[in-house]
C-alpha atoms as a PDB file:
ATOM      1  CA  UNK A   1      11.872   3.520  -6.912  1.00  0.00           C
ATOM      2  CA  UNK A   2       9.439   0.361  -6.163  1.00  0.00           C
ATOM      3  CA  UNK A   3       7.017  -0.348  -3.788  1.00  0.00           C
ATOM      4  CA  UNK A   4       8.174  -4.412  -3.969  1.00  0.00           C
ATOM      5  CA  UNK A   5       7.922  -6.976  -0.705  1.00  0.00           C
ATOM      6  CA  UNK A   6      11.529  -8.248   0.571  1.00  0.00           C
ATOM      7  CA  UNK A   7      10.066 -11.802  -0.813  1.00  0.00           C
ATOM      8  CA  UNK A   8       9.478  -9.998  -4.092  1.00  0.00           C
ATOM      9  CA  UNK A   9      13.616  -9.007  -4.593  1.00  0.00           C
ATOM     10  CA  UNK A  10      16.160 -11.038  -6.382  1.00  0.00           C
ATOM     11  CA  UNK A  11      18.835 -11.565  -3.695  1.00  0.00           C
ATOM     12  CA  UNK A  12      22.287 -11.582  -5.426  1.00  0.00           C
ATOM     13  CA  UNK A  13      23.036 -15.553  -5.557  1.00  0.00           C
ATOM     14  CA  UNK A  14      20.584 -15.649  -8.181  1.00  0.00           C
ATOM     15  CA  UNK A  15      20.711 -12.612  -9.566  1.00  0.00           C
ATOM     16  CA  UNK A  16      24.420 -10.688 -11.140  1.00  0.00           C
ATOM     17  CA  UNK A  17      23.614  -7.221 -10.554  1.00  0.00           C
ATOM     18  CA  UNK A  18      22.602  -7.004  -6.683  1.00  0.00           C
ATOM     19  CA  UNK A  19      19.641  -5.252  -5.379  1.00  0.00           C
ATOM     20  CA  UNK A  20      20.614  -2.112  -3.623  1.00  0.00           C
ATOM     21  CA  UNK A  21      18.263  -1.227  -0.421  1.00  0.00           C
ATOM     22  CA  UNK A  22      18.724   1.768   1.557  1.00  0.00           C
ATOM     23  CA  UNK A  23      17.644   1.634   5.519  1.00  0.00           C
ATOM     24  CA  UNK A  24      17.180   4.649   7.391  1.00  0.00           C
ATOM     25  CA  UNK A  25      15.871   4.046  11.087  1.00  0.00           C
ATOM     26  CA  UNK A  26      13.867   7.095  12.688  1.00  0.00           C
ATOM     27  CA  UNK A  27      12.400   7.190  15.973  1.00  0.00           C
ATOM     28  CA  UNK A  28      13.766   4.997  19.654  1.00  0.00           C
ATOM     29  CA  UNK A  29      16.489   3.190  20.343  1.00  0.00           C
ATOM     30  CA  UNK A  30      14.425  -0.311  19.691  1.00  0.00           C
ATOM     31  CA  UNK A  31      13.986   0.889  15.779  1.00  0.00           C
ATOM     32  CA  UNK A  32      17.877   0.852  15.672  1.00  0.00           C
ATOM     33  CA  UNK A  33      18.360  -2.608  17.234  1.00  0.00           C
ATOM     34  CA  UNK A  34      15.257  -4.057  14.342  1.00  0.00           C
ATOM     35  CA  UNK A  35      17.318  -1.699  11.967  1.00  0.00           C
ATOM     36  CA  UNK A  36      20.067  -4.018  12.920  1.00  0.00           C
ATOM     37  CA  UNK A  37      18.632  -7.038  12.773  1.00  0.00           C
ATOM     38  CA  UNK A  38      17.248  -6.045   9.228  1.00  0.00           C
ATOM     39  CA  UNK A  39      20.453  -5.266   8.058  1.00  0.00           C
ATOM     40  CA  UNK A  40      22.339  -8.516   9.079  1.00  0.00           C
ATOM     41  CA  UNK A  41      19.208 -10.633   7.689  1.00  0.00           C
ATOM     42  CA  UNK A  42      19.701  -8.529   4.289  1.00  0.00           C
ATOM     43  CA  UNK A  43      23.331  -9.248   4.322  1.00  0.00           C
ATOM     44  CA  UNK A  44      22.875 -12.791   4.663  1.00  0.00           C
ATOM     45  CA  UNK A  45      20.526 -12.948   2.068  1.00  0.00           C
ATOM     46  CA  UNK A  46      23.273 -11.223  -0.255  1.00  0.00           C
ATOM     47  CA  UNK A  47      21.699  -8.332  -0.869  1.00  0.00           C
ATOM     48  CA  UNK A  48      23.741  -4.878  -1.231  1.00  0.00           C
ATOM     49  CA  UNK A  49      23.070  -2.325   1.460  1.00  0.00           C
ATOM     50  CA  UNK A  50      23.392   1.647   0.755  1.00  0.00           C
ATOM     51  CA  UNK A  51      24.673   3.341   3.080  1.00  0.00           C
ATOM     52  CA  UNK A  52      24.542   6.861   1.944  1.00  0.00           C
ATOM     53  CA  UNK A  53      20.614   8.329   2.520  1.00  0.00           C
ATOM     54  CA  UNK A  54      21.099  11.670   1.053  1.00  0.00           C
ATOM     55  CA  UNK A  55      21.702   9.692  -2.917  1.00  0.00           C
ATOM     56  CA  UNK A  56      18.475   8.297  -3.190  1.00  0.00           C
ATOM     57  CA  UNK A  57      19.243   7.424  -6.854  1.00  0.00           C
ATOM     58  CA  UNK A  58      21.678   5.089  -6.055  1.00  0.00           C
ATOM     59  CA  UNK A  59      19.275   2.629  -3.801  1.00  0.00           C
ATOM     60  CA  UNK A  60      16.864   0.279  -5.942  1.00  0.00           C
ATOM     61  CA  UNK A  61      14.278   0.013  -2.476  1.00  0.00           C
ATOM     62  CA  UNK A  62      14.353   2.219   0.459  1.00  0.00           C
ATOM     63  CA  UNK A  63      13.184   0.989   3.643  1.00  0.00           C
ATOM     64  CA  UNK A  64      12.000   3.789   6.556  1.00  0.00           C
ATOM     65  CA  UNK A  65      11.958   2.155  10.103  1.00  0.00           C
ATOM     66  CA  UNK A  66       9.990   4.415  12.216  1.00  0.00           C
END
């Protein structure tokens, strides 16, 4: 897994095999709402979001919102 900036990722218009990210939000109710936020800006920016936290394997960046 990488240590990469979201300006450093190849978002999937550009690039055939999408970028995977995995977002796991700890902590108040405010980290779920920027969780949110994150996610829909990720989406737009056609990346693939991973849902599933306990296969780390399967996400090419994980992001921890605490």
């Amino acid at each position: 897994m990488s240590t990469a900036s979201l300006t450093d990722l190849i978002p999937l218009e550009t690039n055939p095999k999408p970028h995977k990210i995995g977002l796991v939000s700890l902590g108040c109710a405010k980290n779920l709402v920027d969780s949110e936020k994150l996610m829909r800006q990720l989406e737009a920016n056609h990346f693939k979001l991973v849902f599933d936290p306990s296969d780390i394997r399967q996400m090419d960046t994980a992001i921890v919102n605490t």
